[in-house]
C-alpha atoms as a PDB file:
ATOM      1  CA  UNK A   1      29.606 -29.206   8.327  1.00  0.00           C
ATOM      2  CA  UNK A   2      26.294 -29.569  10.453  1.00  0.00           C
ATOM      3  CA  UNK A   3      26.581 -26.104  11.268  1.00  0.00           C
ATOM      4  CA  UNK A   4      26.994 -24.628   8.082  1.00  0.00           C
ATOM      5  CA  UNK A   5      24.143 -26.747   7.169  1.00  0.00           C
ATOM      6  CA  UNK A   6      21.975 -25.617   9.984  1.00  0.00           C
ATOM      7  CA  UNK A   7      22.966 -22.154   9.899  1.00  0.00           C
ATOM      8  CA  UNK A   8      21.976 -21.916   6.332  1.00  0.00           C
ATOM      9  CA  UNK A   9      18.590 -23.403   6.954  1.00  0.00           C
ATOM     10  CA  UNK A  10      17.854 -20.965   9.455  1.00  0.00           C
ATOM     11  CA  UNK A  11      19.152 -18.037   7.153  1.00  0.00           C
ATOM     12  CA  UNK A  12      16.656 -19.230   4.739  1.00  0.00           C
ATOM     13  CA  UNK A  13      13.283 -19.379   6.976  1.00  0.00           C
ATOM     14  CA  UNK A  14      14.231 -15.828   8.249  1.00  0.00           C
ATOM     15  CA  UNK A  15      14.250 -15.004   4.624  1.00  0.00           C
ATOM     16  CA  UNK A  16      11.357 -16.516   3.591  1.00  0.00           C
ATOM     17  CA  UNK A  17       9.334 -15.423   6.692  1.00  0.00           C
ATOM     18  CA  UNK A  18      10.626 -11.930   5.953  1.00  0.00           C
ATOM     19  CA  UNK A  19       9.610 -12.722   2.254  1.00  0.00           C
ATOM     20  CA  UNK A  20       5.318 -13.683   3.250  1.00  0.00           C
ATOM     21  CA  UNK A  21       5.177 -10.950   6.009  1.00  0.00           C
ATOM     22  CA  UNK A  22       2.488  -8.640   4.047  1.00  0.00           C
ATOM     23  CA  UNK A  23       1.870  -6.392   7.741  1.00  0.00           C
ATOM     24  CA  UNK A  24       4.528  -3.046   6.433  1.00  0.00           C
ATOM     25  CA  UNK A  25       3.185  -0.310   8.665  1.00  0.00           C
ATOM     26  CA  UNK A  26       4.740   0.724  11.474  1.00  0.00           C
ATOM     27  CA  UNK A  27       3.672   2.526  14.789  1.00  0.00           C
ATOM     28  CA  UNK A  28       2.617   5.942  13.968  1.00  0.00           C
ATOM     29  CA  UNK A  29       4.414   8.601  16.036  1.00  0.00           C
ATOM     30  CA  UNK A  30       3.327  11.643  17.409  1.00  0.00           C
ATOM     31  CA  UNK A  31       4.278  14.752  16.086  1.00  0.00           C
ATOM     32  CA  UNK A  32       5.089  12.939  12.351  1.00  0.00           C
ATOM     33  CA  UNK A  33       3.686  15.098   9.457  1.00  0.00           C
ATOM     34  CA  UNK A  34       1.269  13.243   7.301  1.00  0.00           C
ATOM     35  CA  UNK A  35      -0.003  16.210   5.467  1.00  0.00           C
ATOM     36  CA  UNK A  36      -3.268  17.426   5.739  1.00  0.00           C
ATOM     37  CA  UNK A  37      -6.254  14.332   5.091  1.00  0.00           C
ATOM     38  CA  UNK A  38      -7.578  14.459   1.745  1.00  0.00           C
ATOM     39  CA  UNK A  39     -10.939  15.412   1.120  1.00  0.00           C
ATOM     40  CA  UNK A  40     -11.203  13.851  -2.443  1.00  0.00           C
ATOM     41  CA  UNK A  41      -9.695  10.061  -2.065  1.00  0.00           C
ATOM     42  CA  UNK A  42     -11.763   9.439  -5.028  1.00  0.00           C
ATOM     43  CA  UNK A  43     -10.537  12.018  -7.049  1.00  0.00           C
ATOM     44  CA  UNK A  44      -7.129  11.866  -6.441  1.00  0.00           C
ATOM     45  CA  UNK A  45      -7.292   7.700  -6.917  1.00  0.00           C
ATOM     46  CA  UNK A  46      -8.874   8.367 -10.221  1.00  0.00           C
ATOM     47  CA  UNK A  47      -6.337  11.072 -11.304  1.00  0.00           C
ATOM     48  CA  UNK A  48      -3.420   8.314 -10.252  1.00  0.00           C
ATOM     49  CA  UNK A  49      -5.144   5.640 -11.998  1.00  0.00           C
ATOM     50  CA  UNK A  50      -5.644   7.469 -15.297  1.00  0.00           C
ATOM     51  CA  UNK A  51      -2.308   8.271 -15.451  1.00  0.00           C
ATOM     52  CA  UNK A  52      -1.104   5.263 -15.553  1.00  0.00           C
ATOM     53  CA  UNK A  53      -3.731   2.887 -17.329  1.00  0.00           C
ATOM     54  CA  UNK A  54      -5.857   2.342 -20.529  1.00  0.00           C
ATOM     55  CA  UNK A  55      -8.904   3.217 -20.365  1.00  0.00           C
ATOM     56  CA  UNK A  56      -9.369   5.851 -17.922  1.00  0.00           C
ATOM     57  CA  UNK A  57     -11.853   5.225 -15.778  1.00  0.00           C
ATOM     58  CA  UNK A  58     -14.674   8.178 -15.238  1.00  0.00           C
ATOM     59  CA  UNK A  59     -14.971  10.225 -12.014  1.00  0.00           C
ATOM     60  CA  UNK A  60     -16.924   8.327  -9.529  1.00  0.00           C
ATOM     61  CA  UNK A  61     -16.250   5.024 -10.866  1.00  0.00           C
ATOM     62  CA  UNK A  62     -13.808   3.856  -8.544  1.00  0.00           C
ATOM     63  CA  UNK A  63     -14.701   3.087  -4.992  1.00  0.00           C
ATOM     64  CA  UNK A  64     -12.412   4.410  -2.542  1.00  0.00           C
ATOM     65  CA  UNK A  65     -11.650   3.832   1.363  1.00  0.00           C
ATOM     66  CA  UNK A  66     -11.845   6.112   3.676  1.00  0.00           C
ATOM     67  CA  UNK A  67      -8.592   8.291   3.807  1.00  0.00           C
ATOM     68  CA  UNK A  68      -7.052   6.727   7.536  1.00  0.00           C
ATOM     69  CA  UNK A  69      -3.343   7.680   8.820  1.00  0.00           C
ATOM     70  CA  UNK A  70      -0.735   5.127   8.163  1.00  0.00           C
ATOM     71  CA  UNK A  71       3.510   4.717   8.845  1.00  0.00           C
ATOM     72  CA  UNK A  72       5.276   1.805   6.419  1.00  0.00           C
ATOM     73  CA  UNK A  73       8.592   1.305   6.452  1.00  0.00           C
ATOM     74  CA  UNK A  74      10.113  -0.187   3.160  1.00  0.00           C
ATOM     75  CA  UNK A  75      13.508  -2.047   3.168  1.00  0.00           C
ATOM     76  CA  UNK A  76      14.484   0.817   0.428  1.00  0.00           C
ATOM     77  CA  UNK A  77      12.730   3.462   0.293  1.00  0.00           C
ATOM     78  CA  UNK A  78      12.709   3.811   4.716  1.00  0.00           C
ATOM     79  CA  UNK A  79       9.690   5.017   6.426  1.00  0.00           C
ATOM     80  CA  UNK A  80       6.906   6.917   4.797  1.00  0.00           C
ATOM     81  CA  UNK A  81       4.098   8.366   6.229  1.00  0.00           C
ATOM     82  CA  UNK A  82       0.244  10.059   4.824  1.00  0.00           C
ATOM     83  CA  UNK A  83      -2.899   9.016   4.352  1.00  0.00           C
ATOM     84  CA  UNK A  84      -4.023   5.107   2.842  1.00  0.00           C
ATOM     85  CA  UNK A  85      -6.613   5.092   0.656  1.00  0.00           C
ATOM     86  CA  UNK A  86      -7.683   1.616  -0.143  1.00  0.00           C
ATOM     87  CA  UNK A  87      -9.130   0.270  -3.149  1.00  0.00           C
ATOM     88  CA  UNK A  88     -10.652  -2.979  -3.192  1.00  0.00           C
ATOM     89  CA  UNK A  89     -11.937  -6.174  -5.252  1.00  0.00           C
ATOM     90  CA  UNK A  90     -14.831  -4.564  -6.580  1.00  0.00           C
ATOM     91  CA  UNK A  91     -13.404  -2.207  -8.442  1.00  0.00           C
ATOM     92  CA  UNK A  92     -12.674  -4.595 -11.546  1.00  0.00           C
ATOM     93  CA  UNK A  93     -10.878  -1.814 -13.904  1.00  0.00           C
ATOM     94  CA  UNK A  94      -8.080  -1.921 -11.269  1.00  0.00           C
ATOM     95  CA  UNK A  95      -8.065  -5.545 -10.843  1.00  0.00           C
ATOM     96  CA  UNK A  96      -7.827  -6.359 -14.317  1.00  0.00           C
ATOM     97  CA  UNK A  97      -4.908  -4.223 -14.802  1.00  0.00           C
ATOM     98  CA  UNK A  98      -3.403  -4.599 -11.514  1.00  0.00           C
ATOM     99  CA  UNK A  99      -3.919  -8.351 -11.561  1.00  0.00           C
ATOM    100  CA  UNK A 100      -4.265  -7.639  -7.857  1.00  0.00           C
ATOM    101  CA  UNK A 101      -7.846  -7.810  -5.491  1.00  0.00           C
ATOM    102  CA  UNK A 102      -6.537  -4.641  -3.357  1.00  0.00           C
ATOM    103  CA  UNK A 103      -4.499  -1.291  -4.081  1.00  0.00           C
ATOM    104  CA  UNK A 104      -3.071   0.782  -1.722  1.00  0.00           C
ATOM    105  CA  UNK A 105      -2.476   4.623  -2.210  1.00  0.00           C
ATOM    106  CA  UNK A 106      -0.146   6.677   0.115  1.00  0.00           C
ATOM    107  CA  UNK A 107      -1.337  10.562  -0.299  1.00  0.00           C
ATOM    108  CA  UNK A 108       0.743  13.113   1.287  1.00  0.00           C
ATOM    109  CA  UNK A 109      -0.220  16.645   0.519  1.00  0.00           C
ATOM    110  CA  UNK A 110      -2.672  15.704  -2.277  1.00  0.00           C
ATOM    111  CA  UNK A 111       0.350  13.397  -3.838  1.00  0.00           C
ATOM    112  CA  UNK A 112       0.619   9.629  -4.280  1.00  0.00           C
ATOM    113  CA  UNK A 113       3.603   8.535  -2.373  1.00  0.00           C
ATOM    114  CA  UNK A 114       3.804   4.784  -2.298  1.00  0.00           C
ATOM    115  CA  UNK A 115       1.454   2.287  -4.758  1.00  0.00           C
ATOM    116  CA  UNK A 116       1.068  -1.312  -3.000  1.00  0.00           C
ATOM    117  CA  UNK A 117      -0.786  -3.976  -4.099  1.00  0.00           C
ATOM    118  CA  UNK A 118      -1.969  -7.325  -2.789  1.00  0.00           C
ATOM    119  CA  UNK A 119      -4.201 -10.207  -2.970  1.00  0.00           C
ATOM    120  CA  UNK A 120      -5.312  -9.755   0.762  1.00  0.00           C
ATOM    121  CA  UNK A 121      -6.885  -7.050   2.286  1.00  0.00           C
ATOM    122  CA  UNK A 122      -4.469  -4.626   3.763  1.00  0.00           C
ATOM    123  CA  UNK A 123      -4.331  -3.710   7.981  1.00  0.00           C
ATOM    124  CA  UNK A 124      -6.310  -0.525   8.572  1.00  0.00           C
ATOM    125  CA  UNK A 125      -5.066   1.354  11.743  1.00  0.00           C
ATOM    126  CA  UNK A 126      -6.156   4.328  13.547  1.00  0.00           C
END
């Protein structure tokens, strides 16, 4: 009976560890394809964000990162790789909507690949 008790403790802080861990990129390899780096972040985060919310925001409004290489690996969808582009607290249309203080955008090949969002800031690597 211990056991099964202790086991299933342990099974559950591996879980919830797994569960706060907000770090989901991954090395970046050489020789991986992230497209070519986008020379309108803006643009294409305001062309994503009109899409999908009311009301649209107007070009130049939102505040944009700039565009750096990133690898994540989701339990799903496997490992994805582009260009983040980071939006942050201060842009308060996204916020409100989002709910969130950051947004990340994945862009490969001028397309959004992977929407993240979080309360922290997210791990920019070069």
């Amino acid at each position: 009976m211990a056991f099964t008790l202790r086991s299933v403790v342990v099974l559950s802080l591996a879980i919830l560890l797994f569960a706060c861990s907000t770090d989901d990129t991954t090395p970046i390899r050489a020789g991986e394809d992230y497209g070519p780096k986008p020379t309108n972040p803006q643009e294409i985060a305001t062309r994503w964000f009109n899409s999908h919310y009311d009301p649209p925001v107007a070009p130049g409004e939102l505040s944009v990162s700039e565009p750096s290489r990133i690898a994540v690996h989701d339990i799903l969808l496997g490992r994805s790789v582009g260009w983040q582009i980071i939006l942050g607290p201060e842009n308060k249309k996204v916020t409100y909507f989002t709910e969130m203080s950051y947004t990340r955008l994945i862009v490969k090949n001028g397309q959004i690949i992977s929407v993240t969002w979080s309360d922290r800031p997210f791990v920019v690597k070069e």
